[in-house]
Every structure is written in C-alpha cells, then in structure tokens.
PDB file of N, CA and C in Angstrom:
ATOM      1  N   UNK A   1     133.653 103.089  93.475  1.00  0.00           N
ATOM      2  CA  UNK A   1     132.980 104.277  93.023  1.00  0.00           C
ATOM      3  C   UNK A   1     133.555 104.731  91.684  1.00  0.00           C
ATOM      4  N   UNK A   2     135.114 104.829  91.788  1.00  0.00           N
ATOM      5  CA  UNK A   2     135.479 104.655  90.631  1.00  0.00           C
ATOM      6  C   UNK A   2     134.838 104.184  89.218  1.00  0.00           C
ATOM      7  N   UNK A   3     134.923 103.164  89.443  1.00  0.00           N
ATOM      8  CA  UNK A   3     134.082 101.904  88.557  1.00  0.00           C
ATOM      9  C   UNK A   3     132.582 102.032  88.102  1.00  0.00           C
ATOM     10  N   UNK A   4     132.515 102.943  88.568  1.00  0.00           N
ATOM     11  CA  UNK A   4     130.783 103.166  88.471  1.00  0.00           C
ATOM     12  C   UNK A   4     130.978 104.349  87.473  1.00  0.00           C
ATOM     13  N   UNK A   5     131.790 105.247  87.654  1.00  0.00           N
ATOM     14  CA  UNK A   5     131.500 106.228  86.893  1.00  0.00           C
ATOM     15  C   UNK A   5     132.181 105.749  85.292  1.00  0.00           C
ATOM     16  N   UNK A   6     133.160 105.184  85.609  1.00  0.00           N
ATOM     17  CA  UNK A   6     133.324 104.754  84.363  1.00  0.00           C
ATOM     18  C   UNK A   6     132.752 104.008  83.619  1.00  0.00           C
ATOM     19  N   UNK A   7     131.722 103.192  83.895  1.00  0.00           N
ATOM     20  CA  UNK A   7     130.340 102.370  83.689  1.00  0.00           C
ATOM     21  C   UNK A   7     129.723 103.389  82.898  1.00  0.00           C
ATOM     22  N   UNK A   8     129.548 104.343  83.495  1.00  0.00           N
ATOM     23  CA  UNK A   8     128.384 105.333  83.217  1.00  0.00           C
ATOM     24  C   UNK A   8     128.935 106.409  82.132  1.00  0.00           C
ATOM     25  N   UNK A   9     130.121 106.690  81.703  1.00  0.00           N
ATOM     26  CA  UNK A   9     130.578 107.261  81.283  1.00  0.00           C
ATOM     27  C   UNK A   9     131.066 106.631  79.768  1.00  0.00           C
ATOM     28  N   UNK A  10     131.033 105.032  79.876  1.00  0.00           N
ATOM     29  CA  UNK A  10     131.032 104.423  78.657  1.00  0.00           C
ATOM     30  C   UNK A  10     129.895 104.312  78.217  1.00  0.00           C
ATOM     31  N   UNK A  11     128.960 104.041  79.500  1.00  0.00           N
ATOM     32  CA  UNK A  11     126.957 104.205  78.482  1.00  0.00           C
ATOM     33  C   UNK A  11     126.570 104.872  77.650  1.00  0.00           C
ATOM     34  N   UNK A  12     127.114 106.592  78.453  1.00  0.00           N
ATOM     35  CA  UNK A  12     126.854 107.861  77.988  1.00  0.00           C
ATOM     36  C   UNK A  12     128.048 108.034  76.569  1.00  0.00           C
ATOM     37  N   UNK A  13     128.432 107.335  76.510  1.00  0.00           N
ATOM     38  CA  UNK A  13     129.432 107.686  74.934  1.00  0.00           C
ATOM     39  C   UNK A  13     128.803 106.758  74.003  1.00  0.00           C
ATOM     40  N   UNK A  14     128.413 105.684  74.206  1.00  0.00           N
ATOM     41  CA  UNK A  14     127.930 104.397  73.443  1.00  0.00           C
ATOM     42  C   UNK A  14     126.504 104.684  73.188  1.00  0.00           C
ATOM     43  N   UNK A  15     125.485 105.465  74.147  1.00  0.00           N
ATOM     44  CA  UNK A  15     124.403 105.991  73.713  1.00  0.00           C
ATOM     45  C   UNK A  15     124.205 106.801  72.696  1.00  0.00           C
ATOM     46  N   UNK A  16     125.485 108.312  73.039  1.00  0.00           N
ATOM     47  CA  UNK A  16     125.613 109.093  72.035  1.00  0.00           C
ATOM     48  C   UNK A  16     125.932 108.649  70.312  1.00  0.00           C
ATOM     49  N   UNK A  17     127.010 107.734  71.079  1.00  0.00           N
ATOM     50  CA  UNK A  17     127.682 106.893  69.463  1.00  0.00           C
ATOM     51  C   UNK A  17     126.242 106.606  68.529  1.00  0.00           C
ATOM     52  N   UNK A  18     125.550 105.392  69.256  1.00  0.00           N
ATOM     53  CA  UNK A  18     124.353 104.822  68.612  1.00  0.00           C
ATOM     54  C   UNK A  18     123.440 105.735  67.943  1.00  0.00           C
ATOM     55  N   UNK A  19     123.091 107.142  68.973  1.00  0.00           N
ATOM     56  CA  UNK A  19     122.101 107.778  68.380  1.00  0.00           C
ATOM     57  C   UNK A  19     122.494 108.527  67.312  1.00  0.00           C
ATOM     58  N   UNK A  20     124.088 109.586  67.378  1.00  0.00           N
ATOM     59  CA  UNK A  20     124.350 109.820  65.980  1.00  0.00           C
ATOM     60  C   UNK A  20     124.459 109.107  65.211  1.00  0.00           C
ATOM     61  N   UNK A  21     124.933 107.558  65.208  1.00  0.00           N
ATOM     62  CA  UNK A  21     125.033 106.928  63.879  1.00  0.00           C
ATOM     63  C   UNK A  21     123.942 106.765  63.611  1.00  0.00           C
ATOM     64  N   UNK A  22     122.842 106.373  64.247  1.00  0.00           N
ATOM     65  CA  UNK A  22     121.473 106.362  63.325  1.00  0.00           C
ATOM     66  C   UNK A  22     121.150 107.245  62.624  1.00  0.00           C
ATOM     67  N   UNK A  23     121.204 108.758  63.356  1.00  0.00           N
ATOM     68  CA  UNK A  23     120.921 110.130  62.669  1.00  0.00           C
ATOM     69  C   UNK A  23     121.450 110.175  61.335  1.00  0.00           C
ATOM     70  N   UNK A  24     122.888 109.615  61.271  1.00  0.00           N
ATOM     71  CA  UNK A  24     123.581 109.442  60.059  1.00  0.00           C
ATOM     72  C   UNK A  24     123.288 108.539  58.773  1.00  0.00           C
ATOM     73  N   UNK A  25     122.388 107.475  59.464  1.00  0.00           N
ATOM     74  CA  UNK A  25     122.522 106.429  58.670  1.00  0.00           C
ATOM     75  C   UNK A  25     120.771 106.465  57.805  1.00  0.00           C
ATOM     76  N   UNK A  26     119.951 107.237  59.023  1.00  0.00           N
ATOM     77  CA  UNK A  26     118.444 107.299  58.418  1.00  0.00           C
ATOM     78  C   UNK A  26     118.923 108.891  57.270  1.00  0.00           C
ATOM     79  N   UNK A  27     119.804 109.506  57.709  1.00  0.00           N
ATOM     80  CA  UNK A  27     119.868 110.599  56.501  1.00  0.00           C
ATOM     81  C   UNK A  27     119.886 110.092  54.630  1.00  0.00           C
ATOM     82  N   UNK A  28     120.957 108.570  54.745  1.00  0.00           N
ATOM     83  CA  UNK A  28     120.941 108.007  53.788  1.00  0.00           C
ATOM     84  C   UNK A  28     119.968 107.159  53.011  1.00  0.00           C
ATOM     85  N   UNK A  29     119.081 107.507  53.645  1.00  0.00           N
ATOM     86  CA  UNK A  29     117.854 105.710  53.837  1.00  0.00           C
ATOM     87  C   UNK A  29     116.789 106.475  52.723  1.00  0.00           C
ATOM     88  N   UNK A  30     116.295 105.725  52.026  1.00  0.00           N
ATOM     89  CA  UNK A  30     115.078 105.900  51.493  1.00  0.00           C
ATOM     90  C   UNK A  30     113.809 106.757  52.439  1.00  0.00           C
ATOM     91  N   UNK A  31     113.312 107.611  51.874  1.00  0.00           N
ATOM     92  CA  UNK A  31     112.810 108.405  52.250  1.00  0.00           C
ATOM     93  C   UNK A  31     111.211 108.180  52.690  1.00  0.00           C
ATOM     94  N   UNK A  32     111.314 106.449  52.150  1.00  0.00           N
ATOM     95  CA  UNK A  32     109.724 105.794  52.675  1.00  0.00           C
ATOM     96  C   UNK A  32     110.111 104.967  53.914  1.00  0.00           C
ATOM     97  N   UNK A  33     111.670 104.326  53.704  1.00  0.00           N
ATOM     98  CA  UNK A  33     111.691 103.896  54.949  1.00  0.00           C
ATOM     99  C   UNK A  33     112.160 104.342  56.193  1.00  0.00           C
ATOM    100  N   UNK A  34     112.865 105.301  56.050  1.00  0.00           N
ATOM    101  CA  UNK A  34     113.124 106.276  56.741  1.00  0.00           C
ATOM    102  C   UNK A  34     111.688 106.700  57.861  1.00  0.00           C
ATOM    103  N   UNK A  35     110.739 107.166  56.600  1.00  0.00           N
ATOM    104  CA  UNK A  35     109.253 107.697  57.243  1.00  0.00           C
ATOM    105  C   UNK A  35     108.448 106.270  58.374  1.00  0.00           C
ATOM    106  N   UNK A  36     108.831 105.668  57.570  1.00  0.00           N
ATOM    107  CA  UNK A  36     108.220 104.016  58.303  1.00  0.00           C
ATOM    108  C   UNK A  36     108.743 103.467  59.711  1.00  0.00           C
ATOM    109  N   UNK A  37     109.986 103.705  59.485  1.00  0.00           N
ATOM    110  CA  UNK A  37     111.099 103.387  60.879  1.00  0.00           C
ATOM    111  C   UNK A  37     110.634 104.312  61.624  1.00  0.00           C
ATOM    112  N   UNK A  38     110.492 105.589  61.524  1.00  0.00           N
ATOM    113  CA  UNK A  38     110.087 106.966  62.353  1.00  0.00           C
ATOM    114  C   UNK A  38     108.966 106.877  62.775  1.00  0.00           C
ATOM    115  N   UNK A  39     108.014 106.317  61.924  1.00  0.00           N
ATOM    116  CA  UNK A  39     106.630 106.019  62.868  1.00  0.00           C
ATOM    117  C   UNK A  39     106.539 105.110  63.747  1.00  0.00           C
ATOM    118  N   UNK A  40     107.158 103.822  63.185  1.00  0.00           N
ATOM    119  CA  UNK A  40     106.980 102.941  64.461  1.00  0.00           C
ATOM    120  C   UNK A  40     107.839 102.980  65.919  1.00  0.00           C
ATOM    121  N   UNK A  41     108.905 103.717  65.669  1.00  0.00           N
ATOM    122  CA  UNK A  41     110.012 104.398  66.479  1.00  0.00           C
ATOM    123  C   UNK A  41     108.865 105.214  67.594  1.00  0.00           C
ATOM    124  N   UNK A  42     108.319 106.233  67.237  1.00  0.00           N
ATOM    125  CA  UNK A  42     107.115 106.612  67.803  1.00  0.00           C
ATOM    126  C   UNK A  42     106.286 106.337  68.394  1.00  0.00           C
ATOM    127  N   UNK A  43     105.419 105.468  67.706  1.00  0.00           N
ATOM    128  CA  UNK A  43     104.467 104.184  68.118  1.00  0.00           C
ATOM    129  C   UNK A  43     104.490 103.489  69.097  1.00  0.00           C
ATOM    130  N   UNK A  44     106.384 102.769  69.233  1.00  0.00           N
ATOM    131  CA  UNK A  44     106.404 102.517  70.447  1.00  0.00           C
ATOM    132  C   UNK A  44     106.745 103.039  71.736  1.00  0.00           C
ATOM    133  N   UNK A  45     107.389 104.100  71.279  1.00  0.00           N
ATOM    134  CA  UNK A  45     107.598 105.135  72.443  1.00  0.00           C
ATOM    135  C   UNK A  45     106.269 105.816  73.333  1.00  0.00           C
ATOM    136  N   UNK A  46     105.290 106.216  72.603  1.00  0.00           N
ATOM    137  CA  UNK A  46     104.416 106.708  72.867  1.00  0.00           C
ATOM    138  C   UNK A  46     103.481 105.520  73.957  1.00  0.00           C
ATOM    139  N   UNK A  47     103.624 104.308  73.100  1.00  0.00           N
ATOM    140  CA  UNK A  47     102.868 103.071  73.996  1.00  0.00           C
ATOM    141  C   UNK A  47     103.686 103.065  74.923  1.00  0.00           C
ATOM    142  N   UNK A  48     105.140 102.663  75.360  1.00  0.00           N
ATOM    143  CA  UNK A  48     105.848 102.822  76.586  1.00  0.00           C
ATOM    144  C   UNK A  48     105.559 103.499  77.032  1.00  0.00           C
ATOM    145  N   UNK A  49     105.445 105.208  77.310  1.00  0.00           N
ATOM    146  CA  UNK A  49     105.260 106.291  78.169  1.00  0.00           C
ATOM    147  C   UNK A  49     103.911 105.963  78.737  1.00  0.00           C
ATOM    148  N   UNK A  50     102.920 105.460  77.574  1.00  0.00           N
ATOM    149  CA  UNK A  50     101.640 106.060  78.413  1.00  0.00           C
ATOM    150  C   UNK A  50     101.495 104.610  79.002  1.00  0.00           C
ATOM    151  N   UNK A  51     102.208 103.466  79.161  1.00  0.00           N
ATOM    152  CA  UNK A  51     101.820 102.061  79.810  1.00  0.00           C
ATOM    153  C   UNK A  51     102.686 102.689  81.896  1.00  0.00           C
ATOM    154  N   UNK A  52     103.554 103.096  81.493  1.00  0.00           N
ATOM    155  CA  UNK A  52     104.827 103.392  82.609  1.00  0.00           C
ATOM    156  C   UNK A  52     103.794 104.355  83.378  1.00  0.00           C
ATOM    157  N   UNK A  53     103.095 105.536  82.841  1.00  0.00           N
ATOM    158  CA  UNK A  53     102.499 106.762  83.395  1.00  0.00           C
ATOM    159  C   UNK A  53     100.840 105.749  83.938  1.00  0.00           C
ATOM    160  N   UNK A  54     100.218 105.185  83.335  1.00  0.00           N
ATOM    161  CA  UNK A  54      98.978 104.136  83.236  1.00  0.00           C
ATOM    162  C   UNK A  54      99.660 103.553  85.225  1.00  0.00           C
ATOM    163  N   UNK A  55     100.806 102.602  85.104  1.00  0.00           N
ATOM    164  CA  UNK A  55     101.081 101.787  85.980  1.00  0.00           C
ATOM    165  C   UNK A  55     101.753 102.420  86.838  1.00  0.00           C
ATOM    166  N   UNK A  56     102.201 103.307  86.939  1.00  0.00           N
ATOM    167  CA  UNK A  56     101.903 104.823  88.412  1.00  0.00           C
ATOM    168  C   UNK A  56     101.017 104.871  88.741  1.00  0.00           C
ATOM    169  N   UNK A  57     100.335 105.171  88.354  1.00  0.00           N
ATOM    170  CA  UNK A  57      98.882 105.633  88.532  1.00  0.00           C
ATOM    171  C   UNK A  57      98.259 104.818  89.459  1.00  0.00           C
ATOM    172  N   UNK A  58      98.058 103.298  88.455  1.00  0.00           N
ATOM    173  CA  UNK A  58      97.765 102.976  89.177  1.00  0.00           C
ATOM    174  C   UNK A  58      97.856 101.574  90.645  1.00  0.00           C
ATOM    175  N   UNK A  59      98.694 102.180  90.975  1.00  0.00           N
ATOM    176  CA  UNK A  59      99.704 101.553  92.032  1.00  0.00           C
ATOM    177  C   UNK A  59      99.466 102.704  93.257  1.00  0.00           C
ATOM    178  N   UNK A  60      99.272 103.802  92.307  1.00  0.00           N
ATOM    179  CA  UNK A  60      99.196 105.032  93.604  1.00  0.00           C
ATOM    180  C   UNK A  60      97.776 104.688  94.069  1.00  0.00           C
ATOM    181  N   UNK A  61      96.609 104.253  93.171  1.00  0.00           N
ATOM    182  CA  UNK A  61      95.322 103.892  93.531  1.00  0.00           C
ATOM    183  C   UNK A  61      95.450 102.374  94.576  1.00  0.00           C
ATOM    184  N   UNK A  62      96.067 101.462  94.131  1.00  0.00           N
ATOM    185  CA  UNK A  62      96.127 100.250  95.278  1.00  0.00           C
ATOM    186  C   UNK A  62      96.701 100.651  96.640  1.00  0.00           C
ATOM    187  N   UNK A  63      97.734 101.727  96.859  1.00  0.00           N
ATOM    188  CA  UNK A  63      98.390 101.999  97.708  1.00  0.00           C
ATOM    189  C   UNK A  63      97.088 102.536  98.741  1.00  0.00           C
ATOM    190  N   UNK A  64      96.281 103.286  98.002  1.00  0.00           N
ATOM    191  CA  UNK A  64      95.190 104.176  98.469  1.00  0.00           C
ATOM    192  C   UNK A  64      94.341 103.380  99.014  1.00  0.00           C
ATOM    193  N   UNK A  65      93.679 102.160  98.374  1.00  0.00           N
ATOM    194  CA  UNK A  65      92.643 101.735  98.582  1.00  0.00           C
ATOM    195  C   UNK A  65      92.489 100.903  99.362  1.00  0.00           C
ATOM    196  N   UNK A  66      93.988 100.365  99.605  1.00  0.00           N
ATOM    197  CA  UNK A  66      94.563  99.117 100.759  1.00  0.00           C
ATOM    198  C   UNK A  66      94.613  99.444 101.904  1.00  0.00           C
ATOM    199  N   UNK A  67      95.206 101.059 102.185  1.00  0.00           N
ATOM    200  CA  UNK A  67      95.706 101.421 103.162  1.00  0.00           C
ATOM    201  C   UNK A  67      96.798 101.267 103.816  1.00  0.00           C
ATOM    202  N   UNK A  68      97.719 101.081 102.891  1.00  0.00           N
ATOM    203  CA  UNK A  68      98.998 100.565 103.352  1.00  0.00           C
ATOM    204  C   UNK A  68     100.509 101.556 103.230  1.00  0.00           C
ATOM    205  N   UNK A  69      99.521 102.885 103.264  1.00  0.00           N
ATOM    206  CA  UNK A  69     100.471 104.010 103.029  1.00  0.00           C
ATOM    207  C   UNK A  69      99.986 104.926 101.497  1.00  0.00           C
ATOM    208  N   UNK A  70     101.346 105.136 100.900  1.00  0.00           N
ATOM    209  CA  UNK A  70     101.016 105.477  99.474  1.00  0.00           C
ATOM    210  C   UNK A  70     101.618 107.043  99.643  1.00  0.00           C
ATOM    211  N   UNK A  71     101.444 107.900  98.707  1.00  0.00           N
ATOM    212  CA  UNK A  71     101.871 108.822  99.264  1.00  0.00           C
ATOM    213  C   UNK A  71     101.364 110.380 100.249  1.00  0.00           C
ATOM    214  N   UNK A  72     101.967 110.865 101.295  1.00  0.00           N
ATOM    215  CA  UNK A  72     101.232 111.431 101.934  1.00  0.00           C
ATOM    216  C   UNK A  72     101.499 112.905 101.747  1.00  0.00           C
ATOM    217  N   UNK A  73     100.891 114.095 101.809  1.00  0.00           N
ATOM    218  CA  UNK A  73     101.269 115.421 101.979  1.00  0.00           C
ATOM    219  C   UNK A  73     100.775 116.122 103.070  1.00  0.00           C
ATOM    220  N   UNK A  74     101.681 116.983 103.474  1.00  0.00           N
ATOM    221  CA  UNK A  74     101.422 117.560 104.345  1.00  0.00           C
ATOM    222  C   UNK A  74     101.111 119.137 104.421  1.00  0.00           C
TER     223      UNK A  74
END
C-alpha cells in the first residue's frame, strides 16, 4: 500500500512538473506557434471527450437492448 502511494505521488509531481514546464516554455514560443500547438492541443482533447462520452452512451444502449442488465434505478 505503501508503494502505491508513492507511485501516485511521483505521477502527481511529474504531471505537475510537465504541465508547468510547458506553461513556461509556450510563454517563450512564437506567438504563431504557440497559437497552433493550442489549437491542436484542443482539437484533440475535444475529439477524446466527445469519442469517451459517444462510447458510454453507447454501451448503455447495448446493455438496454440485449437485456443483459445495464443500469437500473430505483
């Protein structure tokens, strides 16, 4: 258990590390590529979210349509 947190505790420093040094490093950057990196930075973020939210969806629909559970409320 130990070991785990310290796993997680080097992620969480090495994440931080990465993201300020970028912050640092696009401050220096040309101001077209800077804009360019930032869009496609975007671009793909935006395509990830809505592919991840898309394939919820619809998994919750096969779950439904199969009958093999899925989720229930009460």
């Amino acid at each position: 258990m130990c070991k785990r947190r310290g796993k997680r505790r080097l992620l969480r420093a090495l994440t931080v590390l990465a993201v300020g040094g970028s912050v640092f490093q696009l401050g220096s950057c040309d101001p077209t590529v800077r804009s360019t990196l930032l869009t496609g930075l975007s671009t793909t973020t935006e395509a990830l979210a809505q592919t991840l939210i898309q394939t919820f969806f619809t998994s919750l629909q096969n779950n439904n349509s199969t009958g093999t559970g899925g989720l229930t409320t009460t």
